[in-house]
Protein backbone atom coordinates (compact mmCIF):
# COMPACT_ATOMS: atom_id res chain seq x y z
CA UNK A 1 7.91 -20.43 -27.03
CA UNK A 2 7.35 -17.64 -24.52
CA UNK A 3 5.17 -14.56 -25.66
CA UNK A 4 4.35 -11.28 -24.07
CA UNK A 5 1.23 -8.79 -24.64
CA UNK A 6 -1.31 -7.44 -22.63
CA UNK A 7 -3.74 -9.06 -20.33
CA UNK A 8 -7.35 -9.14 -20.78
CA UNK A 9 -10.17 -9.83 -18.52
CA UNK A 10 -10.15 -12.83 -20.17
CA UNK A 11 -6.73 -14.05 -18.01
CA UNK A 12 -8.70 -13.08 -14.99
CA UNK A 13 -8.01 -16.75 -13.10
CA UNK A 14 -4.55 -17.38 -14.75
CA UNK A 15 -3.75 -13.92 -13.20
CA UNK A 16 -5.14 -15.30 -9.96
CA UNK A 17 -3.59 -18.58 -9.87
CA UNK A 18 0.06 -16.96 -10.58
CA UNK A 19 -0.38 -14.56 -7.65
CA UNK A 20 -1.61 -17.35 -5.10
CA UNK A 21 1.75 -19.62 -6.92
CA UNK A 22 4.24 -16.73 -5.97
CA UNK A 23 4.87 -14.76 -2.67
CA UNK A 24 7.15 -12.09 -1.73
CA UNK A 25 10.22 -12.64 0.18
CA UNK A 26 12.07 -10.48 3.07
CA UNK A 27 12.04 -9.75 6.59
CA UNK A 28 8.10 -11.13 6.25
CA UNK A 29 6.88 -14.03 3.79
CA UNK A 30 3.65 -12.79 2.17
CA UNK A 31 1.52 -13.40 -0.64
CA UNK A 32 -1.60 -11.12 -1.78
CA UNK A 33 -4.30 -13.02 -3.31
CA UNK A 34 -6.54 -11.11 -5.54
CA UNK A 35 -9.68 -13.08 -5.59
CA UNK A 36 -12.20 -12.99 -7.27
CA UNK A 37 -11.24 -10.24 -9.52
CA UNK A 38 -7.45 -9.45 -10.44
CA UNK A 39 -8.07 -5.79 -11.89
CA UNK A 40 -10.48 -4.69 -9.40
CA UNK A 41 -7.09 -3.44 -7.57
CA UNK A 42 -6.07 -2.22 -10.70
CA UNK A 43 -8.76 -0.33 -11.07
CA UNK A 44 -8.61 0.92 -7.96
CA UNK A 45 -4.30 2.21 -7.95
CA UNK A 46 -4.92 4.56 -11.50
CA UNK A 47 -4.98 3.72 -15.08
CA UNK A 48 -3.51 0.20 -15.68
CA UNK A 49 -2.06 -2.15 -17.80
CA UNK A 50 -1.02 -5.65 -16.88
CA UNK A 51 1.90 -7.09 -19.23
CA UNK A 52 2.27 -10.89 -19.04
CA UNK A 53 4.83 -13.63 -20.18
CA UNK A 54 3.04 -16.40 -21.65
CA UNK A 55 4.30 -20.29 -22.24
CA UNK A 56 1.81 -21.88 -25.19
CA UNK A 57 -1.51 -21.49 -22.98
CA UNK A 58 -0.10 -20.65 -19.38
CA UNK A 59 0.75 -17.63 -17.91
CA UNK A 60 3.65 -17.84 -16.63
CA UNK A 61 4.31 -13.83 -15.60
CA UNK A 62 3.19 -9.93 -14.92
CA UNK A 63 3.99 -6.84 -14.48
CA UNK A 64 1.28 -4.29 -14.15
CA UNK A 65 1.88 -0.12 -14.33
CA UNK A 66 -0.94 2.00 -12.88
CA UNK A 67 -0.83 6.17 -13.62
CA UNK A 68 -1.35 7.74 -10.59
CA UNK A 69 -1.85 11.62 -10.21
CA UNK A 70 0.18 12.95 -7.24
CA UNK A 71 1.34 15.72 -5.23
CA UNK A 72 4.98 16.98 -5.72
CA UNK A 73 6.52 20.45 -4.30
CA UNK A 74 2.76 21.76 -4.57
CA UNK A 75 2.47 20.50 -7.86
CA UNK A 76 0.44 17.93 -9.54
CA UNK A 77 2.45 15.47 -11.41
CA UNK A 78 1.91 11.73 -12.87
CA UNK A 79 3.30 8.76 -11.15
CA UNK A 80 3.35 5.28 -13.03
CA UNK A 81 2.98 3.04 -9.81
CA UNK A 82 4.83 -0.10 -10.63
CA UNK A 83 3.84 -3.52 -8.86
CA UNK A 84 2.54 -7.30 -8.98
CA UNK A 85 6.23 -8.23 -10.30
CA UNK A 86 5.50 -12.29 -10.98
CA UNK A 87 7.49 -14.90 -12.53
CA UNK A 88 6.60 -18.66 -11.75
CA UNK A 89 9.11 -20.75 -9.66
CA UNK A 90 9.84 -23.01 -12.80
CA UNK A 91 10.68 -20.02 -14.85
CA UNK A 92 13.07 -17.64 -12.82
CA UNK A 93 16.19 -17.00 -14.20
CA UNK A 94 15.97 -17.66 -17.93
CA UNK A 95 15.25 -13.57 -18.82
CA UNK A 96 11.64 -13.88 -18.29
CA UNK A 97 11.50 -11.02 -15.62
CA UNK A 98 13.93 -8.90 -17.81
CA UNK A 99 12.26 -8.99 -20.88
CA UNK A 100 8.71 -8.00 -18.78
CA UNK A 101 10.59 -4.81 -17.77
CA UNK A 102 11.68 -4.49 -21.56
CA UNK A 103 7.77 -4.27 -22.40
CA UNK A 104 6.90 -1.98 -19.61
CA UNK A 105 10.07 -0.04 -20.46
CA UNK A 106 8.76 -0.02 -24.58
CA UNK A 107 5.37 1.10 -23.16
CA UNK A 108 5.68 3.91 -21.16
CA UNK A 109 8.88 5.87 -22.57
CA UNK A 110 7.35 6.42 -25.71
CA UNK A 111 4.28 8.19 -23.90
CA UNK A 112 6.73 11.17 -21.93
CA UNK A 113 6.28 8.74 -18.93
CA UNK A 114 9.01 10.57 -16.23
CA UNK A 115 8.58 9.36 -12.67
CA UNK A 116 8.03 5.48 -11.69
CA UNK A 117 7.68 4.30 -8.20
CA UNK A 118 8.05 0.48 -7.11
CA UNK A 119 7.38 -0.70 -3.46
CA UNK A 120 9.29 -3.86 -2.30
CA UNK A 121 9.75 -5.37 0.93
CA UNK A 122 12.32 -4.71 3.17
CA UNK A 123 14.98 -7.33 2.60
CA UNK A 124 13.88 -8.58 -1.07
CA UNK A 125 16.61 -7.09 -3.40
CA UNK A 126 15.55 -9.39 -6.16
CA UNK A 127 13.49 -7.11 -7.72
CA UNK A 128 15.92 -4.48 -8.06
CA UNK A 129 18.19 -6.30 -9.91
CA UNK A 130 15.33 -6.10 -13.51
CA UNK A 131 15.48 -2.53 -13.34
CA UNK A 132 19.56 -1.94 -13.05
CA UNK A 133 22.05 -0.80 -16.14
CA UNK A 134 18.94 -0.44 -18.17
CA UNK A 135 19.94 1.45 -21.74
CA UNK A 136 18.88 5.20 -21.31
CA UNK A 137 17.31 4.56 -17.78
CA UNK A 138 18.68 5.85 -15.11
CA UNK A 139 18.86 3.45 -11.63
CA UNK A 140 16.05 3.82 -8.93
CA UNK A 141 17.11 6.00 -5.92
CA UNK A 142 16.27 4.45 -2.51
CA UNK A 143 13.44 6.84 -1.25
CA UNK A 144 13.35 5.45 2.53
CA UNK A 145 11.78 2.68 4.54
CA UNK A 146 8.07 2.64 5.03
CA UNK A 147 6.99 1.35 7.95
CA UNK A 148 3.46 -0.64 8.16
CA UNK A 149 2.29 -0.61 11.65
CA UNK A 150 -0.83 -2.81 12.75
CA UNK A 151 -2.51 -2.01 15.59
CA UNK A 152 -4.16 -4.63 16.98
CA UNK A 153 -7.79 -4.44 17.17
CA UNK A 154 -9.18 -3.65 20.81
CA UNK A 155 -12.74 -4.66 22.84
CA UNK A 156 -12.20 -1.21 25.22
CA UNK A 157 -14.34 1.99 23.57
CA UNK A 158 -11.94 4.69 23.34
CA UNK A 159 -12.17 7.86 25.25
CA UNK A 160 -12.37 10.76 24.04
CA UNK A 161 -12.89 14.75 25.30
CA UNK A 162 -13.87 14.93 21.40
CA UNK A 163 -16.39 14.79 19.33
CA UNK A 164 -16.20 12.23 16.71
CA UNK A 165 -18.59 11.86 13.96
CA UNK A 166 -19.42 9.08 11.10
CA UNK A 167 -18.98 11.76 8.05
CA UNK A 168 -19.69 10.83 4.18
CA UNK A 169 -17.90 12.24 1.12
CA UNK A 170 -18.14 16.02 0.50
CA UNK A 171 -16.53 18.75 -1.43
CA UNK A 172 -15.65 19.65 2.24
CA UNK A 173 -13.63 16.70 2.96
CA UNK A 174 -12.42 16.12 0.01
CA UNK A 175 -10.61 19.91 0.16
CA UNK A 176 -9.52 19.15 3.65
CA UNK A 177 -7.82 15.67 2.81
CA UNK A 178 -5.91 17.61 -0.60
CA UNK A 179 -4.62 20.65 2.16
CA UNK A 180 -2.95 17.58 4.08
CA UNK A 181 -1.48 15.21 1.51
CA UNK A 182 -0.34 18.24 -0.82
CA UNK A 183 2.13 18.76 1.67
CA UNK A 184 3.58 15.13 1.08
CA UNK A 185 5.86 13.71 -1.74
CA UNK A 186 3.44 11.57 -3.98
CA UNK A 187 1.04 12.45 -1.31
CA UNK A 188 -2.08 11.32 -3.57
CA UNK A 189 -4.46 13.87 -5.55
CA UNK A 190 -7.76 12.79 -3.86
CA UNK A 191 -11.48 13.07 -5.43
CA UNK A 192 -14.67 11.36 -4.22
CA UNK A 193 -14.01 8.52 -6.37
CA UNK A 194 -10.95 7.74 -4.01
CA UNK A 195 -13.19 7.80 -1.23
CA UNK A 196 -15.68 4.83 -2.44
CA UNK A 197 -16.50 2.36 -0.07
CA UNK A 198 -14.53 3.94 3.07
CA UNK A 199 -15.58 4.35 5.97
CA UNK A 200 -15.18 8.28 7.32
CA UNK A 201 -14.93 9.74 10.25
CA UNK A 202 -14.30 13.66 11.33
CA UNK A 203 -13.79 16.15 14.33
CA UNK A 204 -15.01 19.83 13.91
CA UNK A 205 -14.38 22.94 15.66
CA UNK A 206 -17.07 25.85 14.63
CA UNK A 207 -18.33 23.33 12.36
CA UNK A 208 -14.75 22.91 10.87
CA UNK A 209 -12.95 19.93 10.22
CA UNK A 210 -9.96 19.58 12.00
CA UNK A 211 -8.90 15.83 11.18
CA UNK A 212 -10.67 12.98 9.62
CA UNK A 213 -9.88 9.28 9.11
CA UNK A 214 -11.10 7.17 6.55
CA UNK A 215 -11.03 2.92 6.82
CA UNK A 216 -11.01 0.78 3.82
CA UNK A 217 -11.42 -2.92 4.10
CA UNK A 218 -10.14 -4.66 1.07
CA UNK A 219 -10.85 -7.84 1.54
CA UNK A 220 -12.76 -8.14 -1.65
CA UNK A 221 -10.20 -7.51 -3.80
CA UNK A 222 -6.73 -8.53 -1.78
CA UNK A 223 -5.98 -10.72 0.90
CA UNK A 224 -2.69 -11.10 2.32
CA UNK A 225 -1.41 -14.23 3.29
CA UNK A 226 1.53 -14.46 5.94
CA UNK A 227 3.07 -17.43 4.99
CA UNK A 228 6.38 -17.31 7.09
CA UNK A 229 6.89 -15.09 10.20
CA UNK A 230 10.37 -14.97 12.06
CA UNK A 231 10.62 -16.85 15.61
CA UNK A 232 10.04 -14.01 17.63
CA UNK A 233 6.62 -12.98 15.91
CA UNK A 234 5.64 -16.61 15.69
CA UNK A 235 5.45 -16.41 19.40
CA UNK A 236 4.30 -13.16 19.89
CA UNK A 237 0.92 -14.10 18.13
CA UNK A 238 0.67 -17.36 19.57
CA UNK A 239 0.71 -15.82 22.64
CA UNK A 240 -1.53 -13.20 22.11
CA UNK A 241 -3.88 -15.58 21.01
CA UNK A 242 -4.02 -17.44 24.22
CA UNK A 243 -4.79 -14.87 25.70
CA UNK A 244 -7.08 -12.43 23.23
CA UNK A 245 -10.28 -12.58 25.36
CA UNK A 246 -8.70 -12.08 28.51
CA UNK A 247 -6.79 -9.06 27.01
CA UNK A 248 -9.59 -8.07 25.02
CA UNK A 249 -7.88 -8.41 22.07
CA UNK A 250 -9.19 -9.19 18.33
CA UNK A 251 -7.52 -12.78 17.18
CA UNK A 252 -4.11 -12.95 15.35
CA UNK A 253 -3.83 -14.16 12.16
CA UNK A 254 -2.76 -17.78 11.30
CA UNK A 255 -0.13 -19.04 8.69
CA UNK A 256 -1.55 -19.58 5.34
CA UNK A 257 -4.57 -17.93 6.09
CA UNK A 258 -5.97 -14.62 4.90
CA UNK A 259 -5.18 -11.64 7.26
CA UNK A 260 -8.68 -9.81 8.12
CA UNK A 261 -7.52 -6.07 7.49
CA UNK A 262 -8.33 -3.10 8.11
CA UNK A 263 -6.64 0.39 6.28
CA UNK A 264 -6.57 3.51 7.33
CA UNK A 265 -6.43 4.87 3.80
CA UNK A 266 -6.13 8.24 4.75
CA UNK A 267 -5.56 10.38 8.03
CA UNK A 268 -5.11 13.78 8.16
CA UNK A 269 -5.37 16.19 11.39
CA UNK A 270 -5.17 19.92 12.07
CA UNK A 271 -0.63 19.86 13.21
CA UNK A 272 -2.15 22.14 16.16
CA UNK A 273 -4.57 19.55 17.34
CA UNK A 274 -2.27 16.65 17.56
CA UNK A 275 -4.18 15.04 20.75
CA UNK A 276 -6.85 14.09 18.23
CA UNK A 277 -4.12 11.17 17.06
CA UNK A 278 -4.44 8.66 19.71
CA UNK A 279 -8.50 8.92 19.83
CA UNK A 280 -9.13 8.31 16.37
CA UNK A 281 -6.46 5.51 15.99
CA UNK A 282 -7.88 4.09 19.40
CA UNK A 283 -11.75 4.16 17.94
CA UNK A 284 -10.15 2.62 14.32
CA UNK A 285 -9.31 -0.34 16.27
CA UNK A 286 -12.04 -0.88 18.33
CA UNK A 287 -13.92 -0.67 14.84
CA UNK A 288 -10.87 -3.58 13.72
CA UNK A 289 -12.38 -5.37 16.90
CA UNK A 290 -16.13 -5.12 16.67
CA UNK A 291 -15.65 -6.41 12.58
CA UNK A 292 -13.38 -9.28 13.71
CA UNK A 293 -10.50 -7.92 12.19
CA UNK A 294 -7.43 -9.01 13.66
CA UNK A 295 -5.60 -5.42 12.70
CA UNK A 296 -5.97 -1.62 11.67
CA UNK A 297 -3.25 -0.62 9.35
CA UNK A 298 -1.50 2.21 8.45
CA UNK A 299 1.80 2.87 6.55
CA UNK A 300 3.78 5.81 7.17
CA UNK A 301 7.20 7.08 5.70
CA UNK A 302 10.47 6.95 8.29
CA UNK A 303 10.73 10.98 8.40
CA UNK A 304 6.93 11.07 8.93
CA UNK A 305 6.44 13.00 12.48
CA UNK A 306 2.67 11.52 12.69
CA UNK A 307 4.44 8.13 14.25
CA UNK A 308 6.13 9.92 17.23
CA UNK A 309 2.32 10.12 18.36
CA UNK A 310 2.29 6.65 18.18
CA UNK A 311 5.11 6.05 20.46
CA UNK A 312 3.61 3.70 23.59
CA UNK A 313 0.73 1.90 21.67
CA UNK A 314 1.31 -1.35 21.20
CA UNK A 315 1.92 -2.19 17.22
CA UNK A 316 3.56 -4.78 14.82
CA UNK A 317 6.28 -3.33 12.71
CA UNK A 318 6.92 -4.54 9.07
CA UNK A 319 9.23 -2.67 6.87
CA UNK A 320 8.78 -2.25 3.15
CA UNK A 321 11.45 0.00 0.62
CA UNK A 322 10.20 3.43 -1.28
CA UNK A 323 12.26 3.09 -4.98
CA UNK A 324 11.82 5.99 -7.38
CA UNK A 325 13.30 6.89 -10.81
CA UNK A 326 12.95 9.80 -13.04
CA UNK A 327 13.18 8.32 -16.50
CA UNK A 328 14.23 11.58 -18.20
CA UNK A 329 16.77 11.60 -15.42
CA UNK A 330 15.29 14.60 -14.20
CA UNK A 331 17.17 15.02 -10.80
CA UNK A 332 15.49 17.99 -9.17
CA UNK A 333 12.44 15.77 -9.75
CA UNK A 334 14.12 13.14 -7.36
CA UNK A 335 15.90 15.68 -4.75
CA UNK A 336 12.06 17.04 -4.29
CA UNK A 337 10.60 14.00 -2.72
CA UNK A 338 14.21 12.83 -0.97
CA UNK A 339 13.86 15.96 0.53
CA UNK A 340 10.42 15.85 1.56
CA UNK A 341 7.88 13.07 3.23
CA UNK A 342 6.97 10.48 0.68
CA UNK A 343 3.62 8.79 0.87
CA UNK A 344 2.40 5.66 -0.17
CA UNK A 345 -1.08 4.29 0.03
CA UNK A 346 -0.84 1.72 1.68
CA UNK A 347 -4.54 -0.19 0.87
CA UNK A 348 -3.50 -0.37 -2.38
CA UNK A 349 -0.49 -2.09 -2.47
């Protein structure tokens, strides 16, 4: 008989072994594998809570919820981040993904939760079909495409007419990092704790600072495994692999194999200094190359005008789909961040 609850620490390597058992479908096969510690993402996204579907002594599902605090029309509002949406091949189809959703659904409404956000990628509509014609929830709206560009780590120091400096976390940054994301939809409500184990780097002018990057390699806690690639990237990379010394490339990735990673958690420059873009991506991934990491990554919203500086650097595309509901059907809620630039972290995902 199948049960449901919350996880423990306890289901630490069931939690594990159903993530490695399970991918995610779409335009891109992928599976993230969260050795050696399941919650350490968790802990990282918000508040969390992991429901699982259990069979006698196996694990056999989850659904976690993490409360994020985010920006929204220049106010500060909570966001229950859904994700890590697993049922085991064996068990699809008999109401075990449903009845997950039912206990995430019996969680949160009780507490006032409002808006929920779930992240899927492009071309995997399974998922959307749990949280449909659900009694006295509205449907999730379609908030836009992200789009995941890796930029492939590079031997050739960037140059720059700039100053850039190695920086570490200050009230200073910390304020200059809110100014930016407030202006997003969900842009995320940063403190120092958000900053933890990133790597920073800053321009100033008059001792200012007018942009700052910060890389986060999460290797410790996710890996992401490509485990099918269409025919024209399987080439791509095989090519590029040939010929990565030559080029002065870092090496591409191999099926089944973790992906070494780097994020650019967060990136924020003065809108007048806009020149700083292609210095500071072009030093991220000679960082990528130096570390043997085969990419820097970013993930930026469609309507987001920071990728037309992008345009001409050489980058792998993969899309992934924005959903959003307001559970008290609270509309003006929705028409906010449709109307703005939504933002997703993408290091966390």
């Amino acid at each position: 008989m199948i049960r449901y609850r919350l996880a423990t620490r306890e289901d630490n390597q069931q939690l594990i072994e159903l993530t490695s058992s399970t991918g995610m479908t779409g335009e891109t096969y992928l599976r993230i594998d969260r050795k050696p510690d399941f919650f350490k993402l968790l802990d990282k996204r918000g508040e969390s809570k992991v429901f699982i579907a259990q069979d006698e002594n196996t694990i056999i599902g989850s659904l976690c919820v993490s409360v994020q605090q985010v920006y929204l029309a220049g106010q500060i509002v909570r966001l229950h981040y859904i994700g890590d949406f697993k049922v085991a091949s064996s068990y699809r189809n008999k109401g075990v993904g449903w009845q997950l959703c039912n206990e995430l659904a019996n969680e949160i409404v009780p507490q006032g939760a409002d808006l929920a956000f779930l992240n899927v990628s492009k071309g995997n509509t399974k998922p959307f079909t749990f949280f449909k014609n659900r009694p006295n929830i509205p449907d999730f709206d379609n908030i836009g495409i992200f789009k995941i560009y890796q930029f492939i780590g590079r031997r050739r120091i960037p140059v720059s007419k700039f100053k850039i400096d190695k920086e570490t976390v200050s009230e200073e940054l910390v304020s200059f990092l809110n100014s930016h994301y407030c202006n997003y939809a969900l842009g995320p409500v940063i403190t120092t704790k958000n900053l933890e184990d990133t790597e920073i780097f800053t321009v100033r002018d008059k001792n200012k600072i007018i942009a700052a990057i910060c890389l986060s390699d999460t290797m410790n806690i996710k890996q992401n495994v490509v485990l099918k690639l269409s025919f024209k990237f399987s080439i791509l990379l095989r090519f590029l692999n040939s010929f990565s010394r030559f080029l002065g490339y870092s090496r591409m990735p191999v099926l089944n194999e973790p992906v070494h990673m780097l994020y650019i958690k967060y990136f924020a420059v003065d809108p007048i200094e806009k020149d700083l873009i292609k210095p500071l991506i072009n030093l991220a991934r000679n960082i990528a190359y130096k570390k043997s990491y085969s990419f820097v990554s970013i993930g930026l919203h469609e309507k987001d005008l920071l990728q037309k500086s992008f345009s001409g650097m050489f980058k792998l595309t993969f899309n992934s789909v924005g959903m959003l509901v307001s559970i008290k059907d609270n509309r003006a809620l929705i028409d906010n961040v449709l109307k703005g630039i939504p933002f997703e972290d993408y290091s966390l995902v």
